[in-house]
C-alpha atoms as a PDB file:
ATOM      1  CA  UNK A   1     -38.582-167.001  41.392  1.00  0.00           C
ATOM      2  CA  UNK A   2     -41.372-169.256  42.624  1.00  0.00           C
ATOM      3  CA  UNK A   3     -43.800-168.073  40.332  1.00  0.00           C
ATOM      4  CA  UNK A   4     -41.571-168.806  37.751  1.00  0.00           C
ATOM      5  CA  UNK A   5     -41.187-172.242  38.529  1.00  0.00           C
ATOM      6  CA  UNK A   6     -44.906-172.131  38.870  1.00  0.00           C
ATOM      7  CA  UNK A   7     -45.770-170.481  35.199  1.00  0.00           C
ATOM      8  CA  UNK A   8     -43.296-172.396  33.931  1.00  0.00           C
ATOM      9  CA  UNK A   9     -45.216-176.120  35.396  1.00  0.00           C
ATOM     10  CA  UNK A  10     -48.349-173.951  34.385  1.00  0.00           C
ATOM     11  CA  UNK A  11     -47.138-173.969  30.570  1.00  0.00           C
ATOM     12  CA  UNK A  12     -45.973-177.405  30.717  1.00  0.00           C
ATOM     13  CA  UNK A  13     -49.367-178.722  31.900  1.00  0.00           C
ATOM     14  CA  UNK A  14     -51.021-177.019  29.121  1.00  0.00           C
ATOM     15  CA  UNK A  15     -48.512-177.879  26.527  1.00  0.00           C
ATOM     16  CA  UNK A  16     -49.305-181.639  26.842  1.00  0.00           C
ATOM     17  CA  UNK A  17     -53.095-181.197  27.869  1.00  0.00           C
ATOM     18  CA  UNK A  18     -53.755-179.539  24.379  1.00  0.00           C
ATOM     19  CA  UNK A  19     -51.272-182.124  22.849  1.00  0.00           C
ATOM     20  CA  UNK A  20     -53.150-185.472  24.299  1.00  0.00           C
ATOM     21  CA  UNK A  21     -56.491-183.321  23.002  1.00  0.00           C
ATOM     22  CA  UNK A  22     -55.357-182.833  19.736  1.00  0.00           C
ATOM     23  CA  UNK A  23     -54.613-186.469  19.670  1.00  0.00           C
ATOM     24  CA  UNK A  24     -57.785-187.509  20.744  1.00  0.00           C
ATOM     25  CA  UNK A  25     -59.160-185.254  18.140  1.00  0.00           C
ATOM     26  CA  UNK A  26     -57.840-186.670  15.584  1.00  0.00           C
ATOM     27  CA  UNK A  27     -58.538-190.439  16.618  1.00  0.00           C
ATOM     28  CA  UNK A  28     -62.344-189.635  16.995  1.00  0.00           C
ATOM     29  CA  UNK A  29     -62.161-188.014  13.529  1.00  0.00           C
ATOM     30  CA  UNK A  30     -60.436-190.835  11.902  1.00  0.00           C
ATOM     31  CA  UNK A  31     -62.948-193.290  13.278  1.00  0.00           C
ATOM     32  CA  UNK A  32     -65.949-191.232  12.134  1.00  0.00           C
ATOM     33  CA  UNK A  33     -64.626-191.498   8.642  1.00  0.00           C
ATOM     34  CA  UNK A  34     -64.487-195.153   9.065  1.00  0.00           C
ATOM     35  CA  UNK A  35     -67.952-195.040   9.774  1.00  0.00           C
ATOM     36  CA  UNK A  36     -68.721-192.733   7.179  1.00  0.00           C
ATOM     37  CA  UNK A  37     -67.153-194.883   4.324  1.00  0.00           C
ATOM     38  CA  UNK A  38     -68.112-197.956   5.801  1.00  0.00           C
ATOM     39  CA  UNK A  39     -71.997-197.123   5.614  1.00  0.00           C
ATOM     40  CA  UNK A  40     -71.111-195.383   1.893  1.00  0.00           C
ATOM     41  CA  UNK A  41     -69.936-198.691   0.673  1.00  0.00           C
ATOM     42  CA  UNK A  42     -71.978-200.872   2.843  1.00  0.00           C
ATOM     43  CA  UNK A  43     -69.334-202.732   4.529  1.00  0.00           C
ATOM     44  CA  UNK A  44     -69.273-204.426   7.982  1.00  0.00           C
ATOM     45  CA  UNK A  45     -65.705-203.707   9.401  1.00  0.00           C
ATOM     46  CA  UNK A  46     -63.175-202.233   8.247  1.00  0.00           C
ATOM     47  CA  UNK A  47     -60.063-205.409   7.357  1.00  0.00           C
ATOM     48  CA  UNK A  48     -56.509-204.981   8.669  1.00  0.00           C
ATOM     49  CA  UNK A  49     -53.299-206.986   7.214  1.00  0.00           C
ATOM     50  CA  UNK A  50     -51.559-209.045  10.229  1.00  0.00           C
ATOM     51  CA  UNK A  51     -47.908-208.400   9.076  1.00  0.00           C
ATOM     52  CA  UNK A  52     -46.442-211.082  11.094  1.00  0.00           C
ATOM     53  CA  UNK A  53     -49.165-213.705   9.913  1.00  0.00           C
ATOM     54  CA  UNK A  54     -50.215-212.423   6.932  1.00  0.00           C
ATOM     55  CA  UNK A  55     -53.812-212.715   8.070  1.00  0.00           C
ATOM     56  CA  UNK A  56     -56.963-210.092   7.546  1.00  0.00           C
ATOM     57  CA  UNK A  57     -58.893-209.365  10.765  1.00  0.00           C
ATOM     58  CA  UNK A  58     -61.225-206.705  11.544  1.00  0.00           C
ATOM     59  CA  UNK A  59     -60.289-203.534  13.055  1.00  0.00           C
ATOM     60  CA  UNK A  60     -60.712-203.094  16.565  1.00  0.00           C
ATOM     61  CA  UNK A  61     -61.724-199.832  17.930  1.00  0.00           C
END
């Protein structure tokens, strides 16, 4: 029974360690093509629509 329990925490650890990577992943791969169109077009930043405000900002990273 304990190494149930134990396998069991095991699998659960790994579950949401590959999750959060996968995440991560996919953030860094987002941002690099960001940076990929921005130096196609030649841009400085990528702008963002405030929705409360209505305002364009830059993107923060």
């Amino acid at each position: 029974m304990p190494q149930l329990i134990f396998f069991a925490a095991l699998g659960i650890v790994a579950y949401v360690g590959y999750r959060s990577f996968i995440r991560e992943a996919e953030r860094l791969t987002a941002k690099a093509r960001r940076a990929e169109a921005e130096q196609r077009t030649g841009s400085q930043g990528t702008l963002v629509k405030d929705p409360k405000t209505g305002e364009y900002h830059l993107l923060k990273d």
